[in-house]
Structure formats: structure tokens, C-alpha cells
N, C-alpha and C. Protein backbone atom coordinates (compact mmCIF):
# COMPACT_ATOMS: atom_id res chain seq x y z
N UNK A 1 2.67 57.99 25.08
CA UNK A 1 2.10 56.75 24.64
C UNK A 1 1.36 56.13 25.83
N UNK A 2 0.18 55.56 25.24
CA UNK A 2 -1.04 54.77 26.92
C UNK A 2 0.11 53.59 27.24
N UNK A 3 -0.31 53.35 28.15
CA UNK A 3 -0.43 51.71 28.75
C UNK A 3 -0.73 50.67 27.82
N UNK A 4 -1.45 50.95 26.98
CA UNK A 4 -2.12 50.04 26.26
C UNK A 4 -1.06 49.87 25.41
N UNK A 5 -1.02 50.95 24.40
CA UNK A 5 -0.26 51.40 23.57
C UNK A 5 1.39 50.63 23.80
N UNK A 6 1.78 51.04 24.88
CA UNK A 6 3.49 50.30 24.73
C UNK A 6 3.11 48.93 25.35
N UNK A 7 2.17 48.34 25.78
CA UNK A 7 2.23 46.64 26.16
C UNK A 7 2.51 46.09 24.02
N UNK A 8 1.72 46.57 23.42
CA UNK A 8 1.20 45.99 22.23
C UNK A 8 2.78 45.99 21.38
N UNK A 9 3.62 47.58 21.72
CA UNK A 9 4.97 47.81 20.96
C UNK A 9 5.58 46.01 21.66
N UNK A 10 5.68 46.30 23.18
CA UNK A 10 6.53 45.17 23.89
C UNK A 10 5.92 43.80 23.29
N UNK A 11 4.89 43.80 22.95
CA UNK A 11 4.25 42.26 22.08
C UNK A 11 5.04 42.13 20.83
N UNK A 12 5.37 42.98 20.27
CA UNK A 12 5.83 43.62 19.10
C UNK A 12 7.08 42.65 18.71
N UNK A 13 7.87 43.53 19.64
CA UNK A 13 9.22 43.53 19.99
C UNK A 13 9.46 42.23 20.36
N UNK A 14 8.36 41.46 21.46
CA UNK A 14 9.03 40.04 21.57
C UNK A 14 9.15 38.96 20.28
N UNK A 15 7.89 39.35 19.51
CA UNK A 15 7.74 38.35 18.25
C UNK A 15 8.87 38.82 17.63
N UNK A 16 9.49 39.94 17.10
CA UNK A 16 10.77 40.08 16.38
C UNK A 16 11.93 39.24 16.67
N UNK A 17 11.67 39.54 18.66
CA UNK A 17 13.19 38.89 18.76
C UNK A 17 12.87 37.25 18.83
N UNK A 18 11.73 36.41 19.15
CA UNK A 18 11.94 35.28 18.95
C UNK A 18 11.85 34.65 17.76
N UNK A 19 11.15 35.37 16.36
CA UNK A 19 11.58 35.31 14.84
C UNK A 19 12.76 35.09 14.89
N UNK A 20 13.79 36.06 15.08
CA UNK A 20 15.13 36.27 15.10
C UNK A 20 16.27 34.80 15.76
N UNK A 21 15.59 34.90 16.47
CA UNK A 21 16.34 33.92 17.09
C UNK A 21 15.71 32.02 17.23
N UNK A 22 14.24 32.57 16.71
CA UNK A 22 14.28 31.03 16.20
C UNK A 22 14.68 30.57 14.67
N UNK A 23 15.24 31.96 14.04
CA UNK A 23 15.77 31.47 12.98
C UNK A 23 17.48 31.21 12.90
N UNK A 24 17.85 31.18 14.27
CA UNK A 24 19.17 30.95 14.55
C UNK A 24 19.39 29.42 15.01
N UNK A 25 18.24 28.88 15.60
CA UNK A 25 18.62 28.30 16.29
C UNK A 25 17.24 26.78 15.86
N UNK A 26 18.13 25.36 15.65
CA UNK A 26 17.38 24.28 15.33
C UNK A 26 16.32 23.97 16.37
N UNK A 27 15.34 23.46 16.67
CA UNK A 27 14.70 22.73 17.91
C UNK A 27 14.16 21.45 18.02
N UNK A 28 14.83 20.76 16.92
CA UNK A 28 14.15 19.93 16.10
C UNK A 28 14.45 18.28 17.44
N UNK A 29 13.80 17.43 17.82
CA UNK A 29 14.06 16.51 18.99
C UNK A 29 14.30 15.39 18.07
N UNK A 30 14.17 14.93 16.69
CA UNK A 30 14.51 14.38 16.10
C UNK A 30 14.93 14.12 14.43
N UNK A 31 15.15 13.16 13.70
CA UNK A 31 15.48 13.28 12.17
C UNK A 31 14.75 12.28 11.74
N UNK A 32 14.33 12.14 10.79
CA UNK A 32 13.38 11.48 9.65
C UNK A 32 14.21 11.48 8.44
N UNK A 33 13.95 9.97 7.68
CA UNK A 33 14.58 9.41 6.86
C UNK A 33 13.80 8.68 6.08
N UNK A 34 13.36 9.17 5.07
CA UNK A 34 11.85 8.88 4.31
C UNK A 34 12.50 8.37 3.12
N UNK A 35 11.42 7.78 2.41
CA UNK A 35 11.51 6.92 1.58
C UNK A 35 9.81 7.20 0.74
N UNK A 36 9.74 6.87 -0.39
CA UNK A 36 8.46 7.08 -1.34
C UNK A 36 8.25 5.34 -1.85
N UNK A 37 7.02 5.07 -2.38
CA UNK A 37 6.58 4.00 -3.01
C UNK A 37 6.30 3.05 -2.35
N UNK A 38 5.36 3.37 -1.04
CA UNK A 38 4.96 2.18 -0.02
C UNK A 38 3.38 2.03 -0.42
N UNK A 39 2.88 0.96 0.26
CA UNK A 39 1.49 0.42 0.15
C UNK A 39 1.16 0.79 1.18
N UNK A 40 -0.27 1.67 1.57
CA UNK A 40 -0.43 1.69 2.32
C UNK A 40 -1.90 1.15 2.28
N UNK A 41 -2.21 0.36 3.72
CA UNK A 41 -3.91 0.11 4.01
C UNK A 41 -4.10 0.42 5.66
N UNK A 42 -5.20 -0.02 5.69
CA UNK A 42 -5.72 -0.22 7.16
C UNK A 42 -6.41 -0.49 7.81
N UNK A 43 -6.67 -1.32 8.93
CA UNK A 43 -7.34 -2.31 9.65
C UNK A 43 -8.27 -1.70 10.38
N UNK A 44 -9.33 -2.11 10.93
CA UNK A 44 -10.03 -1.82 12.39
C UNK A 44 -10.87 -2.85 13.03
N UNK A 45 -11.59 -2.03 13.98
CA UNK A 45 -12.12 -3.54 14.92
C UNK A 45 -13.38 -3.10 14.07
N UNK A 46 -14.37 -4.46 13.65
CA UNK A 46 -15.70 -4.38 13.75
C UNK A 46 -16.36 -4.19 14.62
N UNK A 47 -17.59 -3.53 14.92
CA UNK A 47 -18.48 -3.57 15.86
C UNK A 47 -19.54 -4.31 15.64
N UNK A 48 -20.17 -5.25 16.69
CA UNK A 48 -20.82 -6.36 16.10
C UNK A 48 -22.48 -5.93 15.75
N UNK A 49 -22.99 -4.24 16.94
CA UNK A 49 -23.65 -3.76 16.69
C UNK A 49 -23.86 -3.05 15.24
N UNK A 50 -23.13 -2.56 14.38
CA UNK A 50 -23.26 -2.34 13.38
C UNK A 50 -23.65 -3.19 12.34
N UNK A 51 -23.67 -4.39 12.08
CA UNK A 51 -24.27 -5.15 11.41
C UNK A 51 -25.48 -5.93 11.86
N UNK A 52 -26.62 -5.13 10.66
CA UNK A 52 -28.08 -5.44 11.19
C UNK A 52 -28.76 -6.95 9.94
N UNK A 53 -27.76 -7.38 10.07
CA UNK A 53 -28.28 -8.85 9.06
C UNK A 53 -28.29 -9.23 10.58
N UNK A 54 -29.54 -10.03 9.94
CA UNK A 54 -30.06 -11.08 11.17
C UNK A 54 -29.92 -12.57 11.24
N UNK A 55 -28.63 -13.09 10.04
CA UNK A 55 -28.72 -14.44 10.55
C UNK A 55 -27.26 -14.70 11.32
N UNK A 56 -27.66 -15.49 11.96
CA UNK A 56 -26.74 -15.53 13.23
C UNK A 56 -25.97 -17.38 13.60
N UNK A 57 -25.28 -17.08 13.41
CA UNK A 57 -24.46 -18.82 13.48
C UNK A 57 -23.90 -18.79 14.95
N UNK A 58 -24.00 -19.85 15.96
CA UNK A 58 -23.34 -20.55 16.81
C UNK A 58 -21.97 -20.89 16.21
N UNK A 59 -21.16 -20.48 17.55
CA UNK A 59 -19.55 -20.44 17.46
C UNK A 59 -19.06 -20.94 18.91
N UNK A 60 -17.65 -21.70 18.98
CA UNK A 60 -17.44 -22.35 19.53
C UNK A 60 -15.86 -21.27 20.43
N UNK A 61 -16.25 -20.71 21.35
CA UNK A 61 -14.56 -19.98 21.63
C UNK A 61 -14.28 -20.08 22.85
N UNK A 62 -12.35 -20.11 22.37
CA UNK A 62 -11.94 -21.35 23.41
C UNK A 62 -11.99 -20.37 24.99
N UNK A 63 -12.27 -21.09 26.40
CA UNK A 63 -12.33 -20.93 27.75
C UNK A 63 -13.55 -20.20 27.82
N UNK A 64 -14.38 -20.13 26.68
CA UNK A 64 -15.88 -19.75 27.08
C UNK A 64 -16.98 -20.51 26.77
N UNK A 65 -16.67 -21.30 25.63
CA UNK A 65 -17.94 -22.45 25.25
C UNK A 65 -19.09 -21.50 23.91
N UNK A 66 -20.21 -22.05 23.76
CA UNK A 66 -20.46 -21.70 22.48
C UNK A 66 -21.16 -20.27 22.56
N UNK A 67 -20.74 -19.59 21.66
CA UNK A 67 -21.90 -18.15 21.75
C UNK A 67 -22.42 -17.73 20.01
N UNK A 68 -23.25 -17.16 20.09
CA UNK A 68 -24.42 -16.78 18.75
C UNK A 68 -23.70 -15.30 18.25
N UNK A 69 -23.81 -15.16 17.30
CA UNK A 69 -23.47 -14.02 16.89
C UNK A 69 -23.63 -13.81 15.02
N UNK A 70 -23.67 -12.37 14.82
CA UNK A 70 -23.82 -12.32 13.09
C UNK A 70 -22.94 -13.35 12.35
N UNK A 71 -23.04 -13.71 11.31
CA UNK A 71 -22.61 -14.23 10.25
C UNK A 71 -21.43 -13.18 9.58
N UNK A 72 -22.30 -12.09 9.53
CA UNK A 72 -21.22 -10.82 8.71
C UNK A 72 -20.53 -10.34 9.20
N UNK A 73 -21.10 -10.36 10.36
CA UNK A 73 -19.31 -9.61 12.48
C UNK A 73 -18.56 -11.13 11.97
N UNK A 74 -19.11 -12.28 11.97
CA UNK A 74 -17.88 -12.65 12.06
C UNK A 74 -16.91 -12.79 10.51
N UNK A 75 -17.55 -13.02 9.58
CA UNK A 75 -16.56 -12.66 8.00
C UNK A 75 -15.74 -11.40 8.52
N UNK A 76 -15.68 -10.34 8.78
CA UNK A 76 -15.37 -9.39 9.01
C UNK A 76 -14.19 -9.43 10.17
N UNK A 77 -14.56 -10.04 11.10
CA UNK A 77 -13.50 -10.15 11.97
C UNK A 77 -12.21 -11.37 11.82
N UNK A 78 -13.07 -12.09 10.84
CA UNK A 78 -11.84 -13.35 10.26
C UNK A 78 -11.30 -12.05 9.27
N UNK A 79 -11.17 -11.49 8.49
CA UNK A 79 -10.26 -10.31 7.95
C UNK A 79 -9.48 -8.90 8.76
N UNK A 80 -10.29 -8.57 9.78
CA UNK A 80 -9.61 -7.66 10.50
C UNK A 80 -8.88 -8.20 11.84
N UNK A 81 -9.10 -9.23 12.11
CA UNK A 81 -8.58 -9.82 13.20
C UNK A 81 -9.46 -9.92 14.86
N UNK A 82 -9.98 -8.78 14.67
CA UNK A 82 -10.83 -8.30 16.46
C UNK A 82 -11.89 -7.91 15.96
N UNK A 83 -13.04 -8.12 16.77
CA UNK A 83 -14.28 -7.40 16.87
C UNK A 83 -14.95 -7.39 17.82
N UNK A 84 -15.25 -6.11 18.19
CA UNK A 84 -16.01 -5.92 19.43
C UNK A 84 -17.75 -6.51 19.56
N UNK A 85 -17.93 -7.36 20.60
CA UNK A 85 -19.04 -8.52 20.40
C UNK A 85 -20.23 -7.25 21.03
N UNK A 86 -21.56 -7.38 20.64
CA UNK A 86 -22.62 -6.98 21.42
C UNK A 86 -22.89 -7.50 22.99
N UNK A 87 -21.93 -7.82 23.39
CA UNK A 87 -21.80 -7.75 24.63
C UNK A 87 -20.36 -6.96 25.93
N UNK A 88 -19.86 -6.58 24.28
CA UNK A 88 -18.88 -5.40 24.96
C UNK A 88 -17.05 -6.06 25.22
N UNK A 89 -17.06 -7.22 24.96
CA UNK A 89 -16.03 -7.68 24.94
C UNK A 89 -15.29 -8.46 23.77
N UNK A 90 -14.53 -8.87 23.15
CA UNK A 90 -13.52 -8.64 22.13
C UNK A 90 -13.73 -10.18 21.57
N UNK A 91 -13.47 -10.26 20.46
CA UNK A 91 -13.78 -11.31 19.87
C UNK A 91 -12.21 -11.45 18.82
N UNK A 92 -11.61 -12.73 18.51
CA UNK A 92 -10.73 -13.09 17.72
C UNK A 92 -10.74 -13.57 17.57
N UNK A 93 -9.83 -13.98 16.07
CA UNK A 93 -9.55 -15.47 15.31
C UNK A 93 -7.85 -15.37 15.20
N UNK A 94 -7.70 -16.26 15.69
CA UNK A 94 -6.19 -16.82 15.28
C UNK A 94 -5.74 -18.03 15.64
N UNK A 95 -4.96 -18.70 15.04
CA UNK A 95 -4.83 -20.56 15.10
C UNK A 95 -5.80 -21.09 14.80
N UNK A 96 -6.79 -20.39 13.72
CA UNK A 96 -7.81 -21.83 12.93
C UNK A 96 -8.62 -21.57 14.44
N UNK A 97 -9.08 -20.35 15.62
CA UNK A 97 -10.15 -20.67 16.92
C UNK A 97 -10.69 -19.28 17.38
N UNK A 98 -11.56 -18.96 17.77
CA UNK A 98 -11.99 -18.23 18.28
C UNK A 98 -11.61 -17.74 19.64
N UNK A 99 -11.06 -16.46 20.19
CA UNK A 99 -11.27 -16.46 21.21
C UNK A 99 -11.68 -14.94 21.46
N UNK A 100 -11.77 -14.70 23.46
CA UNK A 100 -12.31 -13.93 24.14
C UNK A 100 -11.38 -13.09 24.39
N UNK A 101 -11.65 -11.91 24.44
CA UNK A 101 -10.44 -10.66 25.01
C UNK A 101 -10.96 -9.44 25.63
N UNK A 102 -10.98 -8.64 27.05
CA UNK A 102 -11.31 -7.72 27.25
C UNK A 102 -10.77 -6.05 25.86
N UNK A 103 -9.86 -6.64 25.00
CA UNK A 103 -9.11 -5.70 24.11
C UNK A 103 -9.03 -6.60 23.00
N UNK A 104 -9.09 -5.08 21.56
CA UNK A 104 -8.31 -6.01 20.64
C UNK A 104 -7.07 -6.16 20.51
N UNK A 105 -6.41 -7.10 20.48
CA UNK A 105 -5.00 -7.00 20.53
C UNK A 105 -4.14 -7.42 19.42
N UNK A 106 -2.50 -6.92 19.54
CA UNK A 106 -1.47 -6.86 18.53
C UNK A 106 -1.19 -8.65 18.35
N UNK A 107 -0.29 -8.51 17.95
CA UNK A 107 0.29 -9.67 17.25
C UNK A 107 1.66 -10.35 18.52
N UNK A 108 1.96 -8.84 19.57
CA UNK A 108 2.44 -9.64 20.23
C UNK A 108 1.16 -9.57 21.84
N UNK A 109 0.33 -9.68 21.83
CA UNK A 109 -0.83 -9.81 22.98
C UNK A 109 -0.91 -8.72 23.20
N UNK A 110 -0.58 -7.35 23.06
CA UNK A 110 -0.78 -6.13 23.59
C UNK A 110 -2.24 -5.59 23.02
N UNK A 111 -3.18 -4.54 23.72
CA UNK A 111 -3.90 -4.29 23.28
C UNK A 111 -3.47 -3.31 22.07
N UNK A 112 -4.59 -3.37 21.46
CA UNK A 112 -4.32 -2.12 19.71
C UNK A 112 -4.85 -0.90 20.42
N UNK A 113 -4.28 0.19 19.43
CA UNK A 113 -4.42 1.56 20.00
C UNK A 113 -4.15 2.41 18.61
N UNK A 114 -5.20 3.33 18.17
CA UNK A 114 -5.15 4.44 17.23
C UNK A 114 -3.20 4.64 16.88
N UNK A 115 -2.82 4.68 15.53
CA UNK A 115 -1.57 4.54 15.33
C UNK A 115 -0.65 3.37 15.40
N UNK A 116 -0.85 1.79 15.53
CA UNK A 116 -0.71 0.78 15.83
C UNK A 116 -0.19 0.53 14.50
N UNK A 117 0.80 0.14 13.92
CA UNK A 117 0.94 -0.19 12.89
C UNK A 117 1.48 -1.85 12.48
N UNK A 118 1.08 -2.23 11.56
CA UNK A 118 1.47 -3.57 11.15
C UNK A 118 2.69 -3.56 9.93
N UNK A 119 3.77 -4.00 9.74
CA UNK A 119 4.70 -4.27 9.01
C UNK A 119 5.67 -5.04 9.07
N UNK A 120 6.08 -5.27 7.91
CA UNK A 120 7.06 -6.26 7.82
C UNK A 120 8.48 -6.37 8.50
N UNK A 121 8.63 -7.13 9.53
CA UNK A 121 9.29 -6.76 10.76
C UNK A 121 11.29 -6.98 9.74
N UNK A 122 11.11 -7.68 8.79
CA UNK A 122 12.27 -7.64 7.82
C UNK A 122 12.70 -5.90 7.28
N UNK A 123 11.75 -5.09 6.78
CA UNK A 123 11.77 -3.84 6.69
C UNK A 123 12.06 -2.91 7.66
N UNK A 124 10.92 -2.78 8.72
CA UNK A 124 10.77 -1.97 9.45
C UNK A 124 10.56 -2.89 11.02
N UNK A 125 11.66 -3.01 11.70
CA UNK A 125 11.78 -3.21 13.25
C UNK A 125 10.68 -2.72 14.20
N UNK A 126 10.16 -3.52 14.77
CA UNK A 126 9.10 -3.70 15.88
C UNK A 126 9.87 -2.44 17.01
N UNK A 127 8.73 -1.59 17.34
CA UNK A 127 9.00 -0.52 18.06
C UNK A 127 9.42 0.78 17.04
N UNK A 128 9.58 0.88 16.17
CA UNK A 128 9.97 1.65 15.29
C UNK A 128 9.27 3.09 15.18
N UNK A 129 9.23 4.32 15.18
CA UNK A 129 8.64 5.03 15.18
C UNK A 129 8.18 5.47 13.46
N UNK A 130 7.19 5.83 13.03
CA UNK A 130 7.39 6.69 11.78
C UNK A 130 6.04 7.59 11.76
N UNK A 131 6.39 8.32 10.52
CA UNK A 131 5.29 9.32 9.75
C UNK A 131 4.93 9.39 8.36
N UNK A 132 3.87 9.35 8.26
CA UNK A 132 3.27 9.31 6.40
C UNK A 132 3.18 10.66 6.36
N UNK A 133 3.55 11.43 5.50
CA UNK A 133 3.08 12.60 5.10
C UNK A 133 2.28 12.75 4.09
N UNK A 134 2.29 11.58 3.30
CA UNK A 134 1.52 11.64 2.66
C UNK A 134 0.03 11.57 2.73
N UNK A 135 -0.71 10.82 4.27
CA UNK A 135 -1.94 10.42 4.16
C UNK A 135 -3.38 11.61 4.58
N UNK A 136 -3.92 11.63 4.23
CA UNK A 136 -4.78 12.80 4.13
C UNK A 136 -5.00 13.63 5.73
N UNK A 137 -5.61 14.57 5.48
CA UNK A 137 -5.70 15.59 6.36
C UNK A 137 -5.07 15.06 8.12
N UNK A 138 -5.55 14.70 9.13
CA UNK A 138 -5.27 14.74 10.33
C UNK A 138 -4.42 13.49 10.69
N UNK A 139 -4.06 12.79 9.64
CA UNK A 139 -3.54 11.55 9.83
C UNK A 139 -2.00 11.60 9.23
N UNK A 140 -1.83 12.57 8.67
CA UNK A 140 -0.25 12.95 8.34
C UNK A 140 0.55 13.54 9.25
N UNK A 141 -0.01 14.36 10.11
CA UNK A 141 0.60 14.68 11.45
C UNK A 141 1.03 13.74 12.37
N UNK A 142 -0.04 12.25 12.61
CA UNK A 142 0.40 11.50 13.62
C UNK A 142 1.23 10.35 13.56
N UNK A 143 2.09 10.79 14.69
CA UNK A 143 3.27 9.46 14.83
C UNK A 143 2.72 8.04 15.40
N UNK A 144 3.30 6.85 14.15
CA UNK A 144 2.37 5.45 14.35
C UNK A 144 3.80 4.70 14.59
N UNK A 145 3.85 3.68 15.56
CA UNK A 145 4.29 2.88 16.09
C UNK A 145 4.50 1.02 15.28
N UNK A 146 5.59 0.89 14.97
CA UNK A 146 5.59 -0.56 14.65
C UNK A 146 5.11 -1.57 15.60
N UNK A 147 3.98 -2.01 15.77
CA UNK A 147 3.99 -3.21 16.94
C UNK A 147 2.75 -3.99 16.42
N UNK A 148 2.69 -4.31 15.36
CA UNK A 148 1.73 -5.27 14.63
C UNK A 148 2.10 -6.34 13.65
N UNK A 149 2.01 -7.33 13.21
CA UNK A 149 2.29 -7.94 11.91
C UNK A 149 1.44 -8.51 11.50
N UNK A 150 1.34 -8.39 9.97
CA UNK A 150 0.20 -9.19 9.11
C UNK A 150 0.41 -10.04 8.19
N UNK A 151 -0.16 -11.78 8.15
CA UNK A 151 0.25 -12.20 6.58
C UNK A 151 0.39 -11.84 5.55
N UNK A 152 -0.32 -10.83 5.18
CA UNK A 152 0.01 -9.84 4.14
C UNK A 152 0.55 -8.96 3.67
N UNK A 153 0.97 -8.26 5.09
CA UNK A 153 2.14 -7.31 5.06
C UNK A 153 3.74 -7.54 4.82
N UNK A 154 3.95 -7.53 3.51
CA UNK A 154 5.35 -8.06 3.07
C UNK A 154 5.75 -6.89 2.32
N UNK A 155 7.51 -6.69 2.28
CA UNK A 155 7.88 -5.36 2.05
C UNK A 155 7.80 -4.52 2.00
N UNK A 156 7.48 -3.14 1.30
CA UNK A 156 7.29 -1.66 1.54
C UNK A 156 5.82 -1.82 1.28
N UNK A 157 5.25 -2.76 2.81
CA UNK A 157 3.89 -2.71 2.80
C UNK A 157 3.27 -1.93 4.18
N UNK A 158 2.74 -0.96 4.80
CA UNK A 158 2.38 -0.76 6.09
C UNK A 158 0.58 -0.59 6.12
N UNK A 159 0.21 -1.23 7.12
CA UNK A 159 -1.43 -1.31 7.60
C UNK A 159 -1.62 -0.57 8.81
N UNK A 160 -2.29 0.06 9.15
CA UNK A 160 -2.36 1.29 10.48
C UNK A 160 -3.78 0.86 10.82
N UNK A 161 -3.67 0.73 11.68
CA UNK A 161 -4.70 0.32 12.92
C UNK A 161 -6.01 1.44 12.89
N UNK A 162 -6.48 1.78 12.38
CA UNK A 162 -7.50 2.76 12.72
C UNK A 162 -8.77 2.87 14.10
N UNK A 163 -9.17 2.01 14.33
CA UNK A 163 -9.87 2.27 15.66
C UNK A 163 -11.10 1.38 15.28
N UNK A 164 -12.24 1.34 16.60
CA UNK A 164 -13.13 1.06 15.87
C UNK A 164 -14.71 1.18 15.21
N UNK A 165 -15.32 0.51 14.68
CA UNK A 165 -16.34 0.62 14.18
C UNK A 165 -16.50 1.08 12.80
N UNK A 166 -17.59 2.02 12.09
CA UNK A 166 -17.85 2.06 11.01
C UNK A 166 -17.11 3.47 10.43
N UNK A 167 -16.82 4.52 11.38
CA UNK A 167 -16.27 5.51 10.84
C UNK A 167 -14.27 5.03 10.72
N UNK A 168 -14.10 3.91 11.72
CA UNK A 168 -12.63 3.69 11.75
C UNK A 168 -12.68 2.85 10.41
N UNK A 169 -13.57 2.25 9.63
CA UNK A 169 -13.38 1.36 8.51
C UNK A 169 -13.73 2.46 7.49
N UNK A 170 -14.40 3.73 7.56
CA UNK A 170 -14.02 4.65 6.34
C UNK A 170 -12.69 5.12 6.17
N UNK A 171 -12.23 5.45 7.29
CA UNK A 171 -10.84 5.99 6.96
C UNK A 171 -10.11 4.96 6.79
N UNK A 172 -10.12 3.72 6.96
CA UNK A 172 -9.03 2.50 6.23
C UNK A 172 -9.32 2.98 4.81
N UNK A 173 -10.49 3.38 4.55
CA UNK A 173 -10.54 3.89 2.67
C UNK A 173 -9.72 5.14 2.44
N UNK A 174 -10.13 5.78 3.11
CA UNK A 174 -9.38 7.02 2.72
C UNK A 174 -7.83 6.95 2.87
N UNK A 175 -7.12 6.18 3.32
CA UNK A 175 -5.80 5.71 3.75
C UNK A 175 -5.09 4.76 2.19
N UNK A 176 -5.87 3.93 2.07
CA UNK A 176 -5.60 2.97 1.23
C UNK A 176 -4.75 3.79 0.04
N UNK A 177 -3.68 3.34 -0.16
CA UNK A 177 -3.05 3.94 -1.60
C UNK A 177 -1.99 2.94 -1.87
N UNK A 178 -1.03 3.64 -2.91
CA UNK A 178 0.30 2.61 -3.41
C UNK A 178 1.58 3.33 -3.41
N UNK A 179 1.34 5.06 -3.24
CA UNK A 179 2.35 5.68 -3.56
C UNK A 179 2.40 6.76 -2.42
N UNK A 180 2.79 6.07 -1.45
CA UNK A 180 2.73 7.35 0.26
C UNK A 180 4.69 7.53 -0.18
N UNK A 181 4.56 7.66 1.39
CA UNK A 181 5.92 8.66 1.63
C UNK A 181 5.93 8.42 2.91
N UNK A 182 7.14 7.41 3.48
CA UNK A 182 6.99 7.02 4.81
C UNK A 182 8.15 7.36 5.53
N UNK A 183 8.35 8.12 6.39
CA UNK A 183 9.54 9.04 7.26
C UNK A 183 10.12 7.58 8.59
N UNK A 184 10.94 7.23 8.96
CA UNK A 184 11.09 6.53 9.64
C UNK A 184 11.57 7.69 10.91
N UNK A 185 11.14 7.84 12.33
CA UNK A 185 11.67 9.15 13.14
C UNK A 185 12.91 8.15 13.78
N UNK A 186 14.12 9.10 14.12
CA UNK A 186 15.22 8.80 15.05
C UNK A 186 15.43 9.97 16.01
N UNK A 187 15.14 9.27 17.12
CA UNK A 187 15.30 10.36 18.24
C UNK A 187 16.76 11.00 18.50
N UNK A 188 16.89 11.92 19.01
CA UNK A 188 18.61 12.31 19.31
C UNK A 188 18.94 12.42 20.31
């Protein structure tokens, strides 16, 4: 037999024995404890460049004084919470005011980050790890983090942070449903 020939048997032979023995043996780093019949939606930042309506209202935000901006960035950001301004820095509404932020940020001042989730801190505990299996292609694999809350988010309700701009507000569509499947993870 070549050289060639018995490396490929020994390739062989290793996949058998680690078949073998990864069917002996768990590797699992944690357990999931799922539950069916949640709401799911999801948020993102506007980008202020993406909206090409041109009428533009003066706004008043607090420790910066007045600045110009769309009409439709801002409807948009009074519903998503943050929007990134055409000048590259972060825009919010909360307490009835406008303000300034190098980030968009959570509910407790932290910046938001892909997987950020918002829920009802009565349900599901702040810091909480989980997984949807249910939500379409590349987004059922990833583990999202409790560290958001929303007025709207009440009971087996969860909102996931998607990212931003115009492709992070398609996939809030493609997300949107009534009947997911939400894994809560516990580490061991």
C-alpha cells in the first residue's frame, strides 16, 4: 500500500473512532428550556441618510442646542428609540427630549449591539441568555442577550435589536411573528 494510500485508511480510522466515541460521550456546555407561543418583533437604528424627503424641522437636544434634521429620521426614531444623525452621531428620544449619544443605547445606558434583546424583565430577567429556533435562516443560530426594555414589551413578548439602517429594518420584517419558540440557555 503507497503513502498516500494508508494516510487516507488512518483518516479513515480516525473519523470511526471519534463517531464512536462522540456518540458516547455528551459535550453539550449548556441546557435550554423552551417554551412555544411568543411574539416576536424587532427594532433598529434609523439612518438619517436613508431618508431622502426633504423637509426638515429644527429640534431642540438637550447639552447641544438646536439642530435641523428630516421630519421622517425623526418619526422613525420616536418609534425605534436611536438614530444615527447625518453627522455620524446618535440621536434619541426619551423623557418627552431629545438627546446626543456617540451610541445607540439600551434602556440601561449601555450601547445596543446585534442580539440585544428587549423583554419583559417580569418574564425573562435582565442578563438572561436565550435562542429562537424558530426565526429564519442565520438568526436561529444566534444567542441574544436580555438587556433592553420596551413599553410594549409585556409578557411572552421579545423585540431583538437588529442593527442599523435599511437592511437591519428588513429583517425586523422577516422576524416579526406570533408563534416562535424561545429556548432560555443555562450554563453548567
Amino acid at each position: 500500500m503507497s503513502l498516500g494510500g494508508r494516510k487516507r485508511h488512518f483518516v479513515v480510522y480516525l473519523l470511526i473512532v471519534f463517531t464512536v466515541l462522540s456518540s458516547r460521550f455528551t459535550f453539550a456546555t449548556h441546557d435550554e428550556t423552551c417554551s412555544s407561543q411568543w411574539r416576536v418583533t424587532g427594532y433598529f437604528t434609523p439612518v438619517e441618510m436613508d431618508y431622502s424627503q426633504t423637509e426638515q424641522i429644527q429640534i431642540y437636544i438637550e447639552a447641544l442646542g438646536e439642530s435641523l434634521h428630516s421630519v421622517a429620521f425623526l418619526k422613525a426614531v420616536k418609534i425605534e428609540g436611536w438614530g444615527k444623525t447625518k453627522e455620524g452621531w446618535y440621536l434619541g428620544r426619551f423623557s418627552n427630549k431629545w438627546h446626543k449619544s456617540n451610541y445607540p443605547l439600551n434602556s440601561l445606558g449601555r450601547p445596543l449591539s446585534t442580539g440585544s434583546i428587549a423583554t419583559d424583565k417580569n418574564i425573562i430577567p435582565t442578563g438572561t441568555t436565550l435562542k429562537i429556533p424558530s426565526l429564519p435562516n442565520r438568526l436561529r443560530h444566534q444567542l441574544y442577550v436580555s438587556d433592553d426594555v420596551g413599553s410594549a414589551i409585556k409578557n411572552t413578548h421579545i423585540d431583538i435589536y437588529t442593527g442599523e439602517g435599511w437592511q437591519a429594518e428588513q429583517t425586523t420584517f422577516e422576524i416579526t411573528g406570533k408563534d416562535h419558540t424561545v429556548c432560555r440557555i443555562s450554563s453548567i
